[in-house]
C-alpha atoms as a PDB file:
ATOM      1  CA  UNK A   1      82.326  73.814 115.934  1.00  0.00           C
ATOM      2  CA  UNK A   2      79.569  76.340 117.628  1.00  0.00           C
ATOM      3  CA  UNK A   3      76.394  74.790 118.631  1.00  0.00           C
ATOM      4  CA  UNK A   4      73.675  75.341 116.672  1.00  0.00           C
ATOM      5  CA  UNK A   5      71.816  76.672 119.819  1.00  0.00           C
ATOM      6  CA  UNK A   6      74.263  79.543 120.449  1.00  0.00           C
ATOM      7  CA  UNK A   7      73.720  80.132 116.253  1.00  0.00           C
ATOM      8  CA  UNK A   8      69.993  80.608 116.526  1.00  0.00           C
ATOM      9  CA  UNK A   9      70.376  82.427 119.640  1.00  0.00           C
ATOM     10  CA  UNK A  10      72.588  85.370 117.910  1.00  0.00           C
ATOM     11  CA  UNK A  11      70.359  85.007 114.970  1.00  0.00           C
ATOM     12  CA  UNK A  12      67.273  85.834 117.485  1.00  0.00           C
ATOM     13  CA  UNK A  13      69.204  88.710 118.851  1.00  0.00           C
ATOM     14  CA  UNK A  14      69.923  89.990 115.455  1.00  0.00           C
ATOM     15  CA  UNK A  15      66.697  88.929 114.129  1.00  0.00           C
ATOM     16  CA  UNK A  16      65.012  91.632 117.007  1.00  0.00           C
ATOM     17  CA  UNK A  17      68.093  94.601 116.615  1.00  0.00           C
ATOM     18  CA  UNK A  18      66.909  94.819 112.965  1.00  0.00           C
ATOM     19  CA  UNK A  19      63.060  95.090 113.967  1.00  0.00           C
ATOM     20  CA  UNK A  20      64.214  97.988 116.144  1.00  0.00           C
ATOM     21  CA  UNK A  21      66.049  99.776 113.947  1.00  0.00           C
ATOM     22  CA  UNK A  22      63.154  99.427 111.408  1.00  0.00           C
ATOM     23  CA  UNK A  23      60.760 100.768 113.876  1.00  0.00           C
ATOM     24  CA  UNK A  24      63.191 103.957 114.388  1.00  0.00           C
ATOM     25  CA  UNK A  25      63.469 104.957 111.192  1.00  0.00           C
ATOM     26  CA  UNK A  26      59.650 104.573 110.094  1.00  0.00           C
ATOM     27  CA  UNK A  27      58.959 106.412 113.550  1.00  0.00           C
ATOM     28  CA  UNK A  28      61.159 109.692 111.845  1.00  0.00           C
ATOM     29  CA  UNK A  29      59.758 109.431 108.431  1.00  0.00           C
ATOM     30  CA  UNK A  30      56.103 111.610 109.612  1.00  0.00           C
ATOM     31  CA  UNK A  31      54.813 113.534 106.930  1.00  0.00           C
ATOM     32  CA  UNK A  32      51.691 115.726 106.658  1.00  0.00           C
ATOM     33  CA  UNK A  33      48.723 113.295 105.385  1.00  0.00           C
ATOM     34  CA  UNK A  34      45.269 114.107 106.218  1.00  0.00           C
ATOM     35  CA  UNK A  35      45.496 114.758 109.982  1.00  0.00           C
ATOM     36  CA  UNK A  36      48.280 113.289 110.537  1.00  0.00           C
ATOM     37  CA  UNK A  37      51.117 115.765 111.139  1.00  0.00           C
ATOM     38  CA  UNK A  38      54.565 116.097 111.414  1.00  0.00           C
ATOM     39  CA  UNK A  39      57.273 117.988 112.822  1.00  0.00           C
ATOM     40  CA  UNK A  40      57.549 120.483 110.347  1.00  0.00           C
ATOM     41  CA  UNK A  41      54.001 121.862 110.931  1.00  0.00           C
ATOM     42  CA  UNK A  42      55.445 124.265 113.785  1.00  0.00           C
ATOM     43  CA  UNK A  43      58.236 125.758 113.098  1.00  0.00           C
ATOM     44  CA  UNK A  44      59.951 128.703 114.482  1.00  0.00           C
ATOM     45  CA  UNK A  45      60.160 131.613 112.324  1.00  0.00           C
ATOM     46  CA  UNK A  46      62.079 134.129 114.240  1.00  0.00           C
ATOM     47  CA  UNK A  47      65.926 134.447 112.277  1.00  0.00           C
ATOM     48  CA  UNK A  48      68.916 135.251 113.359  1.00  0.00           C
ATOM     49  CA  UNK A  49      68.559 138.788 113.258  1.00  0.00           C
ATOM     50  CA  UNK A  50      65.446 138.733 115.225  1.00  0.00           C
ATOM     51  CA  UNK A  51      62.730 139.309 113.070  1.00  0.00           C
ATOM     52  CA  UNK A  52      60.535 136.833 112.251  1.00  0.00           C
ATOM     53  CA  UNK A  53      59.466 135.547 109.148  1.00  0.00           C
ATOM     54  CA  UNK A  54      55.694 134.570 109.140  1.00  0.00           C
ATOM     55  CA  UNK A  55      55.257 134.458 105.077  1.00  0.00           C
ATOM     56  CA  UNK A  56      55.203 130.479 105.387  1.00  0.00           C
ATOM     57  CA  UNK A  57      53.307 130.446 108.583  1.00  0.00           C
ATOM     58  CA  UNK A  58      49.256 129.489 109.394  1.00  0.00           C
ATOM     59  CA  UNK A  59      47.306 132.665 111.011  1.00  0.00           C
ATOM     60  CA  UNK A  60      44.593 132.661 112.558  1.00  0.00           C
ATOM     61  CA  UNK A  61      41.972 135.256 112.008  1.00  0.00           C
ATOM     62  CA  UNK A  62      38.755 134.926 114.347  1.00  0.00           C
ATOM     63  CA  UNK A  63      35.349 136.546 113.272  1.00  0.00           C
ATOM     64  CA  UNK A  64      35.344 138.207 116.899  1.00  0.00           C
ATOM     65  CA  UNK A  65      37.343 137.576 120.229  1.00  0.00           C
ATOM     66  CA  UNK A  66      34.045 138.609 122.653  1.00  0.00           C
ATOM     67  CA  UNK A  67      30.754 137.295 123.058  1.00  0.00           C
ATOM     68  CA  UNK A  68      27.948 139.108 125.298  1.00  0.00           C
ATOM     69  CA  UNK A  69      25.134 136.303 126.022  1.00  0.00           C
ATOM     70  CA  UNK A  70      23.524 139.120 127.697  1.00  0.00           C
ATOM     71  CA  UNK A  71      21.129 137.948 131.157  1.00  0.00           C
ATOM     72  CA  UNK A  72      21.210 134.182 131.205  1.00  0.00           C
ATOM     73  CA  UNK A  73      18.904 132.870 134.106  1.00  0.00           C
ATOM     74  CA  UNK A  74      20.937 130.817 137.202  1.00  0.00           C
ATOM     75  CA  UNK A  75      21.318 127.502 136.195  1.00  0.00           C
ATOM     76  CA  UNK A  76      21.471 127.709 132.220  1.00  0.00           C
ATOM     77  CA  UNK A  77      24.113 126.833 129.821  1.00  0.00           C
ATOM     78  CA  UNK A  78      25.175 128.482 127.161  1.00  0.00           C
ATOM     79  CA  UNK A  79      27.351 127.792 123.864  1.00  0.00           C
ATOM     80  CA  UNK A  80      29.396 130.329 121.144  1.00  0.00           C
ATOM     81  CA  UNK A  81      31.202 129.196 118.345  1.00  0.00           C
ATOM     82  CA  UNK A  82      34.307 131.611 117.659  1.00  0.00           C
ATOM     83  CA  UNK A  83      34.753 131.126 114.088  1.00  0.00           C
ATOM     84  CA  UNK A  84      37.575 131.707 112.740  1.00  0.00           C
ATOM     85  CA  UNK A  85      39.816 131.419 109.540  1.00  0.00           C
ATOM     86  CA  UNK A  86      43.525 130.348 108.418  1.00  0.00           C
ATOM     87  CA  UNK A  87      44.575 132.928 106.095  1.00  0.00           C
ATOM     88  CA  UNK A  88      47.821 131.710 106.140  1.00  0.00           C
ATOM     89  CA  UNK A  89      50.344 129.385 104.461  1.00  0.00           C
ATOM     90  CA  UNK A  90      50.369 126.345 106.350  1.00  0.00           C
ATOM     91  CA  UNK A  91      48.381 124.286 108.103  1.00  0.00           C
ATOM     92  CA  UNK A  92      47.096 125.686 111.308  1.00  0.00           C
ATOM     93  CA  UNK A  93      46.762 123.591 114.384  1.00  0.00           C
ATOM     94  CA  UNK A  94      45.153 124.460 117.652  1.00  0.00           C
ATOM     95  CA  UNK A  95      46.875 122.436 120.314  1.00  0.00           C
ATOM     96  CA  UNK A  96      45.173 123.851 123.419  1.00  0.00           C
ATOM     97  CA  UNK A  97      42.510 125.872 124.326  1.00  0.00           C
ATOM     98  CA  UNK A  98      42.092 126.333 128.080  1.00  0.00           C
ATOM     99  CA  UNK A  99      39.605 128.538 130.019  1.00  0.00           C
ATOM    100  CA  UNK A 100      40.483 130.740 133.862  1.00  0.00           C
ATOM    101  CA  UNK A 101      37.594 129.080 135.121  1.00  0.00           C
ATOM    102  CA  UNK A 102      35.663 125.401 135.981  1.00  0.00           C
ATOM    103  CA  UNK A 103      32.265 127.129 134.554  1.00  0.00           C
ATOM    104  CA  UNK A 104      33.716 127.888 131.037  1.00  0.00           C
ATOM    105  CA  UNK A 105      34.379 124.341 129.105  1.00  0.00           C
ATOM    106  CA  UNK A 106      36.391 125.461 125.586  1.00  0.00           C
ATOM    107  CA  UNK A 107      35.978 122.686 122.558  1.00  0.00           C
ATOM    108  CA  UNK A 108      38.925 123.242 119.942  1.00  0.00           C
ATOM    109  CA  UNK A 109      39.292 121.627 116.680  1.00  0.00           C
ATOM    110  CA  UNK A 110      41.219 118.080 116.618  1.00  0.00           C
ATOM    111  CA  UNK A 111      42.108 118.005 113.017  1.00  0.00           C
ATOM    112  CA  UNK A 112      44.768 120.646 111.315  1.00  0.00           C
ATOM    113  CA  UNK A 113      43.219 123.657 109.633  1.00  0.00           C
ATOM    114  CA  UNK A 114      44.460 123.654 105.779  1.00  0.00           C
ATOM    115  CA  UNK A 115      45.352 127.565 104.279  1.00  0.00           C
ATOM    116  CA  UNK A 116      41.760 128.958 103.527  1.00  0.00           C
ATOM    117  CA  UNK A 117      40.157 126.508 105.705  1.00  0.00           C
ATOM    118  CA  UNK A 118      37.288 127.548 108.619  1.00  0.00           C
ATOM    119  CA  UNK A 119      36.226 125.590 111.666  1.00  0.00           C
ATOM    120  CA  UNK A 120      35.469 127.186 115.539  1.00  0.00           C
ATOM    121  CA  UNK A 121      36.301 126.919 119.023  1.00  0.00           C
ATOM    122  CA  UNK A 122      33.262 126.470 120.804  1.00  0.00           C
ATOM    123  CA  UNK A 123      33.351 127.940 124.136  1.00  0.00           C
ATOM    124  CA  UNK A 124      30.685 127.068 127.189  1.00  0.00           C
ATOM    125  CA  UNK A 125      29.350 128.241 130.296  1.00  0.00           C
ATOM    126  CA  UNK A 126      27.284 126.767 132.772  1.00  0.00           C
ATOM    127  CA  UNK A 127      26.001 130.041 135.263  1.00  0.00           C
ATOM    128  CA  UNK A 128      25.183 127.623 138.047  1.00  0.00           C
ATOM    129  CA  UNK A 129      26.734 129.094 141.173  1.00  0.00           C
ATOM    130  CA  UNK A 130      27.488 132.314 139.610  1.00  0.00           C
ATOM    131  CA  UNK A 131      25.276 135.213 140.295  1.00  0.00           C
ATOM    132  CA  UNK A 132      26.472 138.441 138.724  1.00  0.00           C
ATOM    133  CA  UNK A 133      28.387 139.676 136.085  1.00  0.00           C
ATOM    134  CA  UNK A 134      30.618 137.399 134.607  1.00  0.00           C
ATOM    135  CA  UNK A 135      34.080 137.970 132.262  1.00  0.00           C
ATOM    136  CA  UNK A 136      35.516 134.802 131.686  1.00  0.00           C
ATOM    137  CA  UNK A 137      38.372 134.220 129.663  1.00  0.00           C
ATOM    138  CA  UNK A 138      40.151 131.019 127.336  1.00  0.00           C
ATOM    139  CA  UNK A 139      43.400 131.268 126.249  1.00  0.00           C
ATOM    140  CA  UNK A 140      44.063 129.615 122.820  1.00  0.00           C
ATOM    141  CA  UNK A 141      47.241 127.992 122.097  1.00  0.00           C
ATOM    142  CA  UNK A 142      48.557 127.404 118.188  1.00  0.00           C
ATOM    143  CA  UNK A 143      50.886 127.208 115.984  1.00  0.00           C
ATOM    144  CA  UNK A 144      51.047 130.619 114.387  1.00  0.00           C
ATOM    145  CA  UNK A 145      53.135 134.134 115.534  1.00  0.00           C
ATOM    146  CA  UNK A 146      51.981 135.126 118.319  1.00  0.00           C
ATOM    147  CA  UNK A 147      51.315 131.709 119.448  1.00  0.00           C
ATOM    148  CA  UNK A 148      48.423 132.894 121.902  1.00  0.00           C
ATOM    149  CA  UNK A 149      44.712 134.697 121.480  1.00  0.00           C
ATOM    150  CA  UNK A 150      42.229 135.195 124.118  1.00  0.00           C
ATOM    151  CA  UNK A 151      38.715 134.788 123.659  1.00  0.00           C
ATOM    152  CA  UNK A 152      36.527 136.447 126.190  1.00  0.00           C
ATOM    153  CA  UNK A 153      32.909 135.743 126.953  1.00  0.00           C
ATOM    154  CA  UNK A 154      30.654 137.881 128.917  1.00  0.00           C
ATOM    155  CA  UNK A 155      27.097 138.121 130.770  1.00  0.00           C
ATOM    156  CA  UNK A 156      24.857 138.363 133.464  1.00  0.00           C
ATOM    157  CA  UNK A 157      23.227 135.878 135.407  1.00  0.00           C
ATOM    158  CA  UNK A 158      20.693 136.188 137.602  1.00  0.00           C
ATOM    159  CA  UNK A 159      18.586 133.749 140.219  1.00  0.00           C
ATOM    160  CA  UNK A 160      15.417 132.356 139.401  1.00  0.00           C
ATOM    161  CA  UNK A 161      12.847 134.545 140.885  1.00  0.00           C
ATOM    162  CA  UNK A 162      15.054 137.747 141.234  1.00  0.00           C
ATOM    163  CA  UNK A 163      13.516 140.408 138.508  1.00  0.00           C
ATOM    164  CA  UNK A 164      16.589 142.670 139.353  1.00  0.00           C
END
């Protein structure tokens, strides 16, 4: 006869396998709900012979890729929202927006762009410590074909006191 100790014991170990296995397969079962997304937002849409197929695919269409803020004094901060649109098919979803320098702070959206949707990256820079001209530059990162677009921002600065 096995004592009921070693029973409860397998049961316990059985009991917790189960829980696992439970966890796995809710885990896989992500779908598209709000701003929740799943795998099947990004997909790949080159084929096998090479050319892709984007007919099923967000794009992203901004309203401009430059902004002049023209003379900003040393020491100001500035702000631009790049607007821009999906005109495509699925959602769109910004998953990094990154700028070439410390100055330049880039805001993307958090949320998934539906088709036919709007929102902005808003893109700052603080002219502190930066006499001169300035190009500065942030590379956005999404899901659409390319997967890149730069969005440039340019200016002047110039110290307090200096009418040059």
């Amino acid at each position: 006869m096995v004592p009921l100790q070693k029973i409860l014991g397998s049961l316990k170990n059985l009991f917790i396998i189960a829980v696992i296995i439970t966890l796995i397969f809710l885990a896989c079962r992500q779908t598209l709900t709000g701003n929740h997304l799943s795998g099947t937002v990004i997909d790949n849409p080159l084929t096998a012979d090479g050319k892709p197929d984007t007919s099923k695919m967000p794009k992203i269409v901004f309203d401009t890729l430059s902004h002049t803020f023209g003379t900003l004094l040393a020491g100001q901060k500035v702000h631009y929202a790049f607007r821009f649109k999906n005109t495509g098919h699925a959602p769109l979803v910004i998953s990094d927006a990154s700028a070439s320098c410390g100055c330049t702070t880039p805001v993307k959206p958090s949320n998934a762009i539906q088709p036919g949707q709007s929102d902005s990256v808003v893109v700052g820079f603080d002219s502190a410590n930066h006499p001169g001209h300035f190009d500065k530059g942030v590379k956005v990162w999404s899901n659409t074909l390319p997967n890149t677009t730069l969005l440039m921002i340019h200016g002047d600065v110039k110290e307090a006191g200096n009418d040059k």
